[in-house]
C-alpha atoms as a PDB file:
ATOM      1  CA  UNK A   1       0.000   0.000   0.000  1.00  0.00           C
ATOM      2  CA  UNK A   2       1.296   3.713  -0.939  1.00  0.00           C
ATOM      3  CA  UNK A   3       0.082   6.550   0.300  1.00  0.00           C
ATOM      4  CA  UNK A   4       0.489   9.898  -1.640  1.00  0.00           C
ATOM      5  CA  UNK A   5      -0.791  13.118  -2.331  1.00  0.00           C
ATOM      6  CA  UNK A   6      -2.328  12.764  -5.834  1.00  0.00           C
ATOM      7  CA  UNK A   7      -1.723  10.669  -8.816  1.00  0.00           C
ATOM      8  CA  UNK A   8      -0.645  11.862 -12.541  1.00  0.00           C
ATOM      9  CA  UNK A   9      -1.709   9.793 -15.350  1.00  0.00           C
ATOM     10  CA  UNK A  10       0.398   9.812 -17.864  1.00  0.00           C
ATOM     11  CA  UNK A  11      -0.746   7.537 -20.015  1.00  0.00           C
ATOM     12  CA  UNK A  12      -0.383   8.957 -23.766  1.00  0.00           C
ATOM     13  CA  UNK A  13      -1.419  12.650 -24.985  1.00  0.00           C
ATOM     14  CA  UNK A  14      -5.064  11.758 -26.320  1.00  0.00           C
ATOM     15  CA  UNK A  15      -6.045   8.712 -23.413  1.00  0.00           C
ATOM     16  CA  UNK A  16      -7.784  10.789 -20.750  1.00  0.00           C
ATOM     17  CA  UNK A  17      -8.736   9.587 -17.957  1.00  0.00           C
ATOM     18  CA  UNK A  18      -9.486   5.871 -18.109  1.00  0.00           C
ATOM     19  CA  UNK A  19     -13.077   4.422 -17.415  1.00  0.00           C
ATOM     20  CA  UNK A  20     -12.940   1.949 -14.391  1.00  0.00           C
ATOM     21  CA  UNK A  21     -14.833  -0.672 -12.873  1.00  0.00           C
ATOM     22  CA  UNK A  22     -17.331   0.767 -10.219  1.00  0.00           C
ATOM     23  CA  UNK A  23     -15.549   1.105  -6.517  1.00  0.00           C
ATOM     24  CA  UNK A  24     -12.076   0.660  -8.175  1.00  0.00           C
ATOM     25  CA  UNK A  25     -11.596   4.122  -9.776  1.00  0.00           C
ATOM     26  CA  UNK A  26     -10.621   7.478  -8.896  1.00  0.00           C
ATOM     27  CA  UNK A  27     -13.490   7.668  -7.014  1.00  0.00           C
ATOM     28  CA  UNK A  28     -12.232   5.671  -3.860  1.00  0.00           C
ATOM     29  CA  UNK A  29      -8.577   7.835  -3.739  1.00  0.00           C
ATOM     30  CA  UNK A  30      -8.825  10.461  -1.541  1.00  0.00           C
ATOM     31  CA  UNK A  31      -6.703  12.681  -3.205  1.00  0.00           C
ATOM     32  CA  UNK A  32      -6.167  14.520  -6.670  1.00  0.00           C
ATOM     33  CA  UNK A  33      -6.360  12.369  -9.721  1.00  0.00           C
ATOM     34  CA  UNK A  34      -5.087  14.570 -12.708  1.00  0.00           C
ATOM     35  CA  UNK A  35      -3.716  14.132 -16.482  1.00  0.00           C
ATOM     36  CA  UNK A  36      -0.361  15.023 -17.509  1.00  0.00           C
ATOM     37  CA  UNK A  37      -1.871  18.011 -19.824  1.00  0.00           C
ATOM     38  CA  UNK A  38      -3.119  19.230 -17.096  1.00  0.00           C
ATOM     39  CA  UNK A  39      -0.040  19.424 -15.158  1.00  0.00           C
ATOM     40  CA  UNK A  40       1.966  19.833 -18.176  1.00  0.00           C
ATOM     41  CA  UNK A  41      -0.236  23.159 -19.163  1.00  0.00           C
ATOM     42  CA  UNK A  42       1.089  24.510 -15.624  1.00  0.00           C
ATOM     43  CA  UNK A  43       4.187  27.097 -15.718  1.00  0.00           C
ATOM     44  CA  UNK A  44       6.972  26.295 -13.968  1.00  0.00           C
ATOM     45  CA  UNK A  45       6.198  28.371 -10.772  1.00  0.00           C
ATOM     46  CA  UNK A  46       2.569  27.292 -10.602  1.00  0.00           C
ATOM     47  CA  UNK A  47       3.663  23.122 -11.017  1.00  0.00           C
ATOM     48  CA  UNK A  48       6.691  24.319  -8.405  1.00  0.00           C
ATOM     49  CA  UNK A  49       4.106  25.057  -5.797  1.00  0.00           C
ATOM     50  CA  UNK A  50       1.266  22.522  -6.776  1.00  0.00           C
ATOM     51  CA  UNK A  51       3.741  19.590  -6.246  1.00  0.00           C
ATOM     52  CA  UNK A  52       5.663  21.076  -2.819  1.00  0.00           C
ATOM     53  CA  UNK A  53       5.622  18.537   0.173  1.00  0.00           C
ATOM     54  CA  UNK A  54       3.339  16.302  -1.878  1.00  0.00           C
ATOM     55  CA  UNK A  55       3.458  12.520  -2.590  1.00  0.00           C
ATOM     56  CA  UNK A  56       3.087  12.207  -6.165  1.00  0.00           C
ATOM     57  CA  UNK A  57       2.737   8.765  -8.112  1.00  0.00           C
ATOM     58  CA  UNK A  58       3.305   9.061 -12.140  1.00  0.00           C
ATOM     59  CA  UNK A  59       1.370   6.341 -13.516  1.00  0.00           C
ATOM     60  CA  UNK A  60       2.631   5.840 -17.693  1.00  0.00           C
ATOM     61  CA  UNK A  61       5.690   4.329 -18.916  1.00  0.00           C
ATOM     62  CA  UNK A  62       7.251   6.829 -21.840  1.00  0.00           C
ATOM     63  CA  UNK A  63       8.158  10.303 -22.092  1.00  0.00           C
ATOM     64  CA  UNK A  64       6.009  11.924 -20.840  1.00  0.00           C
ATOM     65  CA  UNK A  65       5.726  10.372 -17.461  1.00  0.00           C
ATOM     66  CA  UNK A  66       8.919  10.137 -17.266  1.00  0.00           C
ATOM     67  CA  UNK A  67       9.633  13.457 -17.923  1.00  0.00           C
ATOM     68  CA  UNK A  68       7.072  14.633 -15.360  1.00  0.00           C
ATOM     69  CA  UNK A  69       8.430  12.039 -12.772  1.00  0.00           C
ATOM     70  CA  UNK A  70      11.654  13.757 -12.735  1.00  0.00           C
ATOM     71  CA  UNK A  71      10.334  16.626 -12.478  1.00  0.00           C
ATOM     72  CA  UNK A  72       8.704  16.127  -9.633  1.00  0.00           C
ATOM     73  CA  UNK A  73      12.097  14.911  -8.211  1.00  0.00           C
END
């Protein structure tokens, strides 16, 4: 079990959010599920401060979760 903050999908530029079974979706995390447009749309200072103190999990496996995972680093 993990426990973070909120949880970036990164899971290709035109996926969205996926559809999940009822009970096992966003809906039963308590925190922030977002896209990585959304945090990739960010500036730097805004996704600076939006991600400060925060457990983050990148869920994707290519560039652009990757890219976003370090920056979170």
């Amino acid at each position: 079990v993990y426990q973070v903050d909120f949880v970036v999908l990164a899971l290709g530029r035109y996926s969205g959010i996926p559809k999940f079974l009822l009970g096992k979706g966003p809906e039963v995390f308590h925190g922030e599920v977002i896209h990585f447009k959304d945090y990739a749309a960010m500036d730097y200072e805004v996704a600076t401060k939006y991600i400060k103190g925060k457990r983050i999990v990148v869920v994707g496996a290519k560039r652009s979760a990757l890219d976003i995972a370090m920056e979170c680093c």
